[in-house]
N, C-alpha and C. Protein backbone atom coordinates (compact mmCIF):
# COMPACT_ATOMS: atom_id res chain seq x y z
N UNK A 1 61.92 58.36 75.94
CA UNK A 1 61.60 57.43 77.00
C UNK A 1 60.13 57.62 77.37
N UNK A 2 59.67 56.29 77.67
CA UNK A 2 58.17 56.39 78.11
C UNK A 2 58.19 56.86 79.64
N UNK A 3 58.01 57.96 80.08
CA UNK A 3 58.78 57.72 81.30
C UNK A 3 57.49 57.29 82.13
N UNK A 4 56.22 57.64 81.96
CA UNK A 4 54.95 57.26 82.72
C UNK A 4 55.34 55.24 83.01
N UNK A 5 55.43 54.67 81.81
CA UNK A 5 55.78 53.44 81.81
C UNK A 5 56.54 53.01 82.39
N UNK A 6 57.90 53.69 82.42
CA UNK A 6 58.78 53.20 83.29
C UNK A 6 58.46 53.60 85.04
N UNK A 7 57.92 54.56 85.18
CA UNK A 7 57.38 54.95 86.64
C UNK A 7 56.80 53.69 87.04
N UNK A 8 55.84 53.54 86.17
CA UNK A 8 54.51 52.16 86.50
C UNK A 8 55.94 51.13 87.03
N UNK A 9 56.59 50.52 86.15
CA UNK A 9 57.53 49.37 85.90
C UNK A 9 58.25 49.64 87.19
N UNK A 10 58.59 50.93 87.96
CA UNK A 10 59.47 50.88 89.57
C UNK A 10 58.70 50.90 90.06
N UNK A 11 57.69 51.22 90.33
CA UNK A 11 56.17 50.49 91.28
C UNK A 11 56.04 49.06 91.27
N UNK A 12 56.37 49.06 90.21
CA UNK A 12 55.87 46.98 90.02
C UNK A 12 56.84 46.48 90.76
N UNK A 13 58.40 47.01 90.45
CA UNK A 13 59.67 46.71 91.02
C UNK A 13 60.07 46.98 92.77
N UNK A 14 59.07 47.89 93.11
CA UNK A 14 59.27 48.62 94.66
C UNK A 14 60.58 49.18 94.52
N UNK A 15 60.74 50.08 93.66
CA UNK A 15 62.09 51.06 93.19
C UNK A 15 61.51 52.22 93.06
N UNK A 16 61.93 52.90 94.31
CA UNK A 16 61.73 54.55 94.27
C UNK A 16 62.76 55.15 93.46
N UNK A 17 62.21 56.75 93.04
CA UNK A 17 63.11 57.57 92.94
C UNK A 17 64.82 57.22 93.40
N UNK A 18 64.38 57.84 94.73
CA UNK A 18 66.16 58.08 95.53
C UNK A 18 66.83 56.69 95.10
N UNK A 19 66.06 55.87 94.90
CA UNK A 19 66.91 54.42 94.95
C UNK A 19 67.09 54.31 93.39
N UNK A 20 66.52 54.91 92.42
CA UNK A 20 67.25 54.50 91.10
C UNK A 20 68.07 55.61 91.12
N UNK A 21 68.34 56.64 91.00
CA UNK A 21 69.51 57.93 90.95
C UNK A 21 70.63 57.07 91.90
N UNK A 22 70.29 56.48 92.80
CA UNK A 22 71.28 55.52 93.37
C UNK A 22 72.05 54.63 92.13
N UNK A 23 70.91 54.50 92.21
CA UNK A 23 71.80 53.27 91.12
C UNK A 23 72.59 53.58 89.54
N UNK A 24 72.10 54.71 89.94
CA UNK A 24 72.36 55.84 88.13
C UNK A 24 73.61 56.50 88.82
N UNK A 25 74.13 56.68 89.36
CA UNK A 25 75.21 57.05 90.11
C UNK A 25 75.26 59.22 90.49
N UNK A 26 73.49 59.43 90.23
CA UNK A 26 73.13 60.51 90.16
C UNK A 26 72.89 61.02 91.60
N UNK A 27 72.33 62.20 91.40
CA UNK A 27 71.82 62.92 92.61
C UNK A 27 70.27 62.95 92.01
N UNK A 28 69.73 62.90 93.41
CA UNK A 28 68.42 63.12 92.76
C UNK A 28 67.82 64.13 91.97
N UNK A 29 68.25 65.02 92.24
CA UNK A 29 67.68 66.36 91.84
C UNK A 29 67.79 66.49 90.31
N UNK A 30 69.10 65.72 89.70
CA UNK A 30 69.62 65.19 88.68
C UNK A 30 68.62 64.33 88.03
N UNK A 31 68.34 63.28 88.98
CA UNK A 31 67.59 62.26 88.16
C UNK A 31 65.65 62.67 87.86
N UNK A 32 65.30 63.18 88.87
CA UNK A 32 64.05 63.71 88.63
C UNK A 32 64.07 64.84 87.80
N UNK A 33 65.17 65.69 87.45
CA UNK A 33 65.06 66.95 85.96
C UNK A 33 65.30 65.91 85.09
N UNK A 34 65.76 65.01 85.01
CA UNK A 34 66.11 64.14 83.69
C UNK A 34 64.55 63.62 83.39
N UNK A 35 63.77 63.46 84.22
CA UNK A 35 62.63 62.33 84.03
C UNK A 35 61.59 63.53 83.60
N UNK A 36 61.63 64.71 84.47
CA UNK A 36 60.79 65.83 84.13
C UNK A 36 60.70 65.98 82.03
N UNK A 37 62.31 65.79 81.85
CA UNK A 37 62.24 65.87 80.68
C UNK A 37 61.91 65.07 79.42
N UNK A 38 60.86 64.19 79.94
CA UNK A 38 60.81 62.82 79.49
C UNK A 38 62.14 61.78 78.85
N UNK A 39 62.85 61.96 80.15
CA UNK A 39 64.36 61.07 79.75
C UNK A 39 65.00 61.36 78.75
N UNK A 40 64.65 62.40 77.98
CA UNK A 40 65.75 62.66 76.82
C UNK A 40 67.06 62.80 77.13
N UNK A 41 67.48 63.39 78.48
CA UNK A 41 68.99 63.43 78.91
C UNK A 41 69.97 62.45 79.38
N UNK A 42 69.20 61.44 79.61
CA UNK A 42 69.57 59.99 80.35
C UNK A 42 70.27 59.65 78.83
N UNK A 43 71.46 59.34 79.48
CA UNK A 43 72.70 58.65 78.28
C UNK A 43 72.37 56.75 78.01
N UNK A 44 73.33 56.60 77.05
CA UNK A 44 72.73 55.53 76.61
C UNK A 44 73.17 53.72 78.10
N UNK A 45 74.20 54.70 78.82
CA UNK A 45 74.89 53.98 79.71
C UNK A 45 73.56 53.98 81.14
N UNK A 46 73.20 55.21 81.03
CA UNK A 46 71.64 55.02 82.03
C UNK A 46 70.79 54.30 81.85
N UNK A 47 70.40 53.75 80.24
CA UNK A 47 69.30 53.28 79.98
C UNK A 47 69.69 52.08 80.25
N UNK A 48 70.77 51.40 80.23
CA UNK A 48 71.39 50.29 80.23
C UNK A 48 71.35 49.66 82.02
N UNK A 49 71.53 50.95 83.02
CA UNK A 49 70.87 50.61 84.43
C UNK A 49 69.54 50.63 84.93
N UNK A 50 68.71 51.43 83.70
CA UNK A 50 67.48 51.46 83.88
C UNK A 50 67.19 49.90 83.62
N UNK A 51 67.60 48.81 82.53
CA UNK A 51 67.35 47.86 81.69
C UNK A 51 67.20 46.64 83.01
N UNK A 52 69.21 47.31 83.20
CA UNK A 52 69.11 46.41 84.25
C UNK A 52 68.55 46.10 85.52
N UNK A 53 67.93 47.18 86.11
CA UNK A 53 67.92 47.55 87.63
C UNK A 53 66.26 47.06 87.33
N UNK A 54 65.29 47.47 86.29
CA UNK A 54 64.07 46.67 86.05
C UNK A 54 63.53 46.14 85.58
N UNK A 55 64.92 45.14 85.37
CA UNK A 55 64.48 43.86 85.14
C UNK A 55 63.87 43.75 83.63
N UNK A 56 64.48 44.08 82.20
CA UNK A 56 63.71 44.46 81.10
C UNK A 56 64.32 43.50 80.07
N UNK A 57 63.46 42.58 79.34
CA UNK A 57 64.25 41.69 78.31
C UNK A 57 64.09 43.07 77.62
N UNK A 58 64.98 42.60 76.06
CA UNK A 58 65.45 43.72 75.41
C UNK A 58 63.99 44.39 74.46
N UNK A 59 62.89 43.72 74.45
CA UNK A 59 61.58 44.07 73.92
C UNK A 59 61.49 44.75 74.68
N UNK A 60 60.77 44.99 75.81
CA UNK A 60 60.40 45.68 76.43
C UNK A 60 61.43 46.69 77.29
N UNK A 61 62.46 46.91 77.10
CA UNK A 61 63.46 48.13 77.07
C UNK A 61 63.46 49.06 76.14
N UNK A 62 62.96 48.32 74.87
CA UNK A 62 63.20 49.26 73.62
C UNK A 62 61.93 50.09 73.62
N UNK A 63 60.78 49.15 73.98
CA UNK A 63 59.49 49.47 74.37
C UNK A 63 59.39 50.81 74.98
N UNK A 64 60.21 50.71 76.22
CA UNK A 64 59.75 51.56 77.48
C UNK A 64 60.96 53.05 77.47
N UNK A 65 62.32 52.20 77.16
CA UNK A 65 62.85 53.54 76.51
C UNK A 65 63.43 54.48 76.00
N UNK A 66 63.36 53.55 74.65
CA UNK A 66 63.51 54.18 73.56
C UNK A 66 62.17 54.50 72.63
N UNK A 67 61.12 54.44 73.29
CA UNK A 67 59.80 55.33 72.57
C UNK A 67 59.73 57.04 73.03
């Protein structure tokens, strides 16, 4: 995962942290070690709320993260 990119992309979105682990059905503490790790731990069912929650045609999902 690009995760710098996707950071940029919840800025663009006005989607903090606490509010995507919301939506990831995580705890934060959860979701920020996942991101620390450049998203390698985020399952394929996360990326799919990441997709959805900002707003990503499927180019630019694959783009942002699966690089």
């Amino acid at each position: 995962m690009n995760t710098q990119a996707v950071k940029d992309r919840m800025r663009e979105k006005k989607i903090s942290g606490p509010m995507m682990a919301k939506e990831l059905g995580m705890d934060q503490s959860t979701y920020y070690r996942k991101m620390q790790k450049n998203g390698d731990e985020f399952s394929a069912l996360d990326l799919m709320v990441f997709k959805r929650v900002l707003e990503m045609d499927d180019t630019t999902a694959i783009n942002f993260l699966l690089s």
